[in-house]
Protein backbone atom coordinates (compact mmCIF):
# COMPACT_ATOMS: atom_id res chain seq x y z
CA UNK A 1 -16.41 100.84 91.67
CA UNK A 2 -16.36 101.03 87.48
CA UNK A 3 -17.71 103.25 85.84
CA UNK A 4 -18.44 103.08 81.96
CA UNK A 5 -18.86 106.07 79.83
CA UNK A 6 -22.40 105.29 78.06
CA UNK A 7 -21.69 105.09 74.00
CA UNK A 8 -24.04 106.56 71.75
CA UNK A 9 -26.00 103.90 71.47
CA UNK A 10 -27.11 103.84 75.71
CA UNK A 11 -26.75 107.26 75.25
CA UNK A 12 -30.05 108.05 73.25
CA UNK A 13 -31.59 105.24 75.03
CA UNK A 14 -31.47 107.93 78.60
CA UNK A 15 -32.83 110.73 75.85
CA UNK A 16 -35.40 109.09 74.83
CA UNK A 17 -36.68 107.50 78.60
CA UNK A 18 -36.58 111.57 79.31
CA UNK A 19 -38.23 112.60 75.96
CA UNK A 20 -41.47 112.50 77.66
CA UNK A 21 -40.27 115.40 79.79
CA UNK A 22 -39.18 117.57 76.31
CA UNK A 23 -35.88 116.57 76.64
CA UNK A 24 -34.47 115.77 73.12
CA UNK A 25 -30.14 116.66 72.88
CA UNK A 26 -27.96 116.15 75.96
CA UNK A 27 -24.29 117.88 74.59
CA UNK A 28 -22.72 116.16 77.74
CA UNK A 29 -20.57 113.03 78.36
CA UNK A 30 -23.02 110.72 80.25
CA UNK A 31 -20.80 107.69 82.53
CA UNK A 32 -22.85 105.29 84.19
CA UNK A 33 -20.91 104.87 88.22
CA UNK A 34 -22.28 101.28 89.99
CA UNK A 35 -25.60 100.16 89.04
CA UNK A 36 -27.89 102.83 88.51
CA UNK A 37 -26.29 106.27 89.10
CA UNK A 38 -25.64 107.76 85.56
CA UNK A 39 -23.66 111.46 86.00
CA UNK A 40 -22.76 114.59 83.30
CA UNK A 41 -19.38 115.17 82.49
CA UNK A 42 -18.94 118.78 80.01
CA UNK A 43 -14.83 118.87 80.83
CA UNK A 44 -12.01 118.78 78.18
CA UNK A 45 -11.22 115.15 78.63
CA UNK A 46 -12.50 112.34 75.75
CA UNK A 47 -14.10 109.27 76.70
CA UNK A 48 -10.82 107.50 76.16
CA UNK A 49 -9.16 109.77 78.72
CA UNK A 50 -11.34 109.16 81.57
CA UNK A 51 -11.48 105.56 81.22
CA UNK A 52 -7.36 105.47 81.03
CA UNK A 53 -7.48 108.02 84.25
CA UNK A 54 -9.97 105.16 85.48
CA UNK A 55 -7.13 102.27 85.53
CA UNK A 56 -4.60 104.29 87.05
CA UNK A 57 -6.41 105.75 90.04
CA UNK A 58 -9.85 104.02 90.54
CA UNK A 59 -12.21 107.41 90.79
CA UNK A 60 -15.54 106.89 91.83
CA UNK A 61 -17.44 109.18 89.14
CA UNK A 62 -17.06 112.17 87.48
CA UNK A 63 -19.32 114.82 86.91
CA UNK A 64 -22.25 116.01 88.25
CA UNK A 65 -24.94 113.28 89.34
CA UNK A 66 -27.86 114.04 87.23
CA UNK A 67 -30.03 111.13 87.49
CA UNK A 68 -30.44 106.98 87.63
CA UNK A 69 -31.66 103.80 85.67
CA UNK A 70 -33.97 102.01 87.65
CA UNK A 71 -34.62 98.42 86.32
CA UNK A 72 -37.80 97.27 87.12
CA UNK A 73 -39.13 93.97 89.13
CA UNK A 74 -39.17 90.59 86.86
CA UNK A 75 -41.93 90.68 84.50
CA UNK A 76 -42.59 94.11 84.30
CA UNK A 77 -40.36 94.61 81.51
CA UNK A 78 -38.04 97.57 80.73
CA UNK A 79 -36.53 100.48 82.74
CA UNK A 80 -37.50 103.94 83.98
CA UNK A 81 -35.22 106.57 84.40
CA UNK A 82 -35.47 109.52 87.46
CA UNK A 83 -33.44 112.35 87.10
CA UNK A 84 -32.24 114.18 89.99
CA UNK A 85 -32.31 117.82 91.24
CA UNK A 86 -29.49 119.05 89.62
CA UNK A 87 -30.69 116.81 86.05
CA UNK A 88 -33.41 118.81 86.21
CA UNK A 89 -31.67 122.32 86.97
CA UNK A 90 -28.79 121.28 84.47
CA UNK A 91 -31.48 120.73 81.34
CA UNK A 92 -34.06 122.98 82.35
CA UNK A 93 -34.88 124.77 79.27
CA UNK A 94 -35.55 121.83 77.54
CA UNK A 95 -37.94 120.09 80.53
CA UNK A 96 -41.16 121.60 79.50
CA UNK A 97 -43.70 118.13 79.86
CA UNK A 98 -45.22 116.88 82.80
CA UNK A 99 -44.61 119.24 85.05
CA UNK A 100 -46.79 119.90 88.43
CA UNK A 101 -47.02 123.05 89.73
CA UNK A 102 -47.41 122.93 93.58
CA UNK A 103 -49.29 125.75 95.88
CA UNK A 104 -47.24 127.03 99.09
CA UNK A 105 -49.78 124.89 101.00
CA UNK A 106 -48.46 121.73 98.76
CA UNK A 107 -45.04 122.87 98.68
CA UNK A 108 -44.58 122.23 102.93
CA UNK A 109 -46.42 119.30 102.41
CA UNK A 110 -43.86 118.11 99.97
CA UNK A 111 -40.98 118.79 101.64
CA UNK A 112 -42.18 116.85 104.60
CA UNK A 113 -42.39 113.72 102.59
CA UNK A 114 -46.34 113.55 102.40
CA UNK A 115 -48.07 112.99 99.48
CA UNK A 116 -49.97 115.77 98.09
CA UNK A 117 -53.74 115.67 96.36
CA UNK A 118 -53.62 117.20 92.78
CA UNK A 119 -56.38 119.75 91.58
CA UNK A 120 -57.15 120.51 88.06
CA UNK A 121 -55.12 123.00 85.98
CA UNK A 122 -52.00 121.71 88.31
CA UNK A 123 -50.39 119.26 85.60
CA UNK A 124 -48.80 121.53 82.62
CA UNK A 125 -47.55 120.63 79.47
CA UNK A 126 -49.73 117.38 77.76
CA UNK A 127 -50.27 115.79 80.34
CA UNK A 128 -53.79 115.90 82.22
CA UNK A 129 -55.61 114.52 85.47
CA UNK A 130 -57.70 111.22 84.87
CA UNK A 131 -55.16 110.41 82.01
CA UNK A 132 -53.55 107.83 84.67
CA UNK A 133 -49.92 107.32 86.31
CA UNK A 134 -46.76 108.55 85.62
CA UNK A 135 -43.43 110.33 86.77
CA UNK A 136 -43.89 113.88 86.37
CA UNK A 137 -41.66 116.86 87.46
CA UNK A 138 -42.16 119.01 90.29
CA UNK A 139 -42.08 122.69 90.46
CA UNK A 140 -42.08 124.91 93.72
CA UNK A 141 -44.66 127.35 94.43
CA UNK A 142 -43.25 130.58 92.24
CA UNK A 143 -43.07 128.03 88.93
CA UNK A 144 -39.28 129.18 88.68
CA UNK A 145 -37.11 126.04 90.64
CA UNK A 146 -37.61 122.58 90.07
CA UNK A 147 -37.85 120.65 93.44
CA UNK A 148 -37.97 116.90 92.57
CA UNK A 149 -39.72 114.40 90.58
CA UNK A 150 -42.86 112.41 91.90
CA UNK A 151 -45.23 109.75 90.07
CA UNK A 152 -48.96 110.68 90.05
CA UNK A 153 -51.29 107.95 90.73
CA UNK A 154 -54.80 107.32 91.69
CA UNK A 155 -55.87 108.25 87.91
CA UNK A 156 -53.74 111.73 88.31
CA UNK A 157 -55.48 113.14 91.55
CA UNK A 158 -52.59 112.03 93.95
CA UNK A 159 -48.88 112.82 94.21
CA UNK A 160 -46.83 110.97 95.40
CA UNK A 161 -43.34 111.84 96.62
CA UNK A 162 -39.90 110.74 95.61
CA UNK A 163 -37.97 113.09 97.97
CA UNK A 164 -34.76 111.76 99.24
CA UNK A 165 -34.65 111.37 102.97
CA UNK A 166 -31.91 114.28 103.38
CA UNK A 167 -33.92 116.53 101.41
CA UNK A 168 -37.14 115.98 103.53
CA UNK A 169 -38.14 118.76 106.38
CA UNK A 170 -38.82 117.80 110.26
CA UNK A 171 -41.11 120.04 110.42
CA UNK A 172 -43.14 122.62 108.94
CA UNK A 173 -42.03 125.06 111.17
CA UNK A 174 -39.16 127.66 108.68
């Protein structure tokens, strides 16, 4: 699999596809592993390093997997971008838009893959129900953790879920 260390250039094209979050400086080296997968690498070794590492022993990635490039269907136009669980933990103090807020209630419901029904006062940081569709960040129950990303729909009264299968409950039996 190659991977390709993202220049500056693809670089602040991920910032700014996460902007709307609050995210505006990412100090780490950001390589780009298959199609989609983009991970954070803050070692010691230069872009030129991991690349010549890369032709001598084919790694599959390196660093932590923080999030992917989604291209979207034809005529649609552009890209989104989805960060994962640890994308969100890793930049936290910067993520402060679009953020939902679930209940306990909500917060089972999530975890067993449902989608959830948004009340007012639930979306925080400019970003507001009736205002449309989006991706938006999820927060547990407590407002500390991060727990995933979903996109609100149905004109921001509906969310729906973008939990990974392996991350998903049986039950909602603890």
């Amino acid at each position: 699999m190659k991977i390709q260390v993202l220049d500056r250039a693809k670089k602040k094209k991920f910032i700014s596809g996460l902007a709307e979050f609050g995210l505006k400086k990412i100090f780490e080296l950001l390589v780009r592993t298959g199609k989609e997968r983009v991970r954070a690498f803050s070692g010691s070794l230069s872009r030129g390093e991991i690349m010549e590492i890369w032709r001598m022993f084919p790694i599959e990635g390196i660093g932590l997997y923080v999030g992917k490039i989604v291209g979207r269907r034809k005529g649609v136009g552009g890209s989104e971008i989805r960060l994962s669980v640890d994308g969100m933990h890793v930049w936290k103090k910067q993520l402060v838009k679009k953020i939902v807020v679930l209940s306990e209630e909500q917060e089972v419901e999530w975890f067993l893959g449902k989608d959830i029904e948004l009340s007012e006062g639930q979306l925080v940081g400019s970003w507001e129900l009736g205002v449309g569709s989006g991706f938006v960040l999820v927060k547990s129950a407590d407002g500390k953790d991060f727990v995933g990303m979903g996109k609100v729909g149905n004109d921001g009264k509906v969310l729906f879920g973008y939990l990974p299968k392996e991350r998903r409950r049986r039950s909602s039996v603890v």
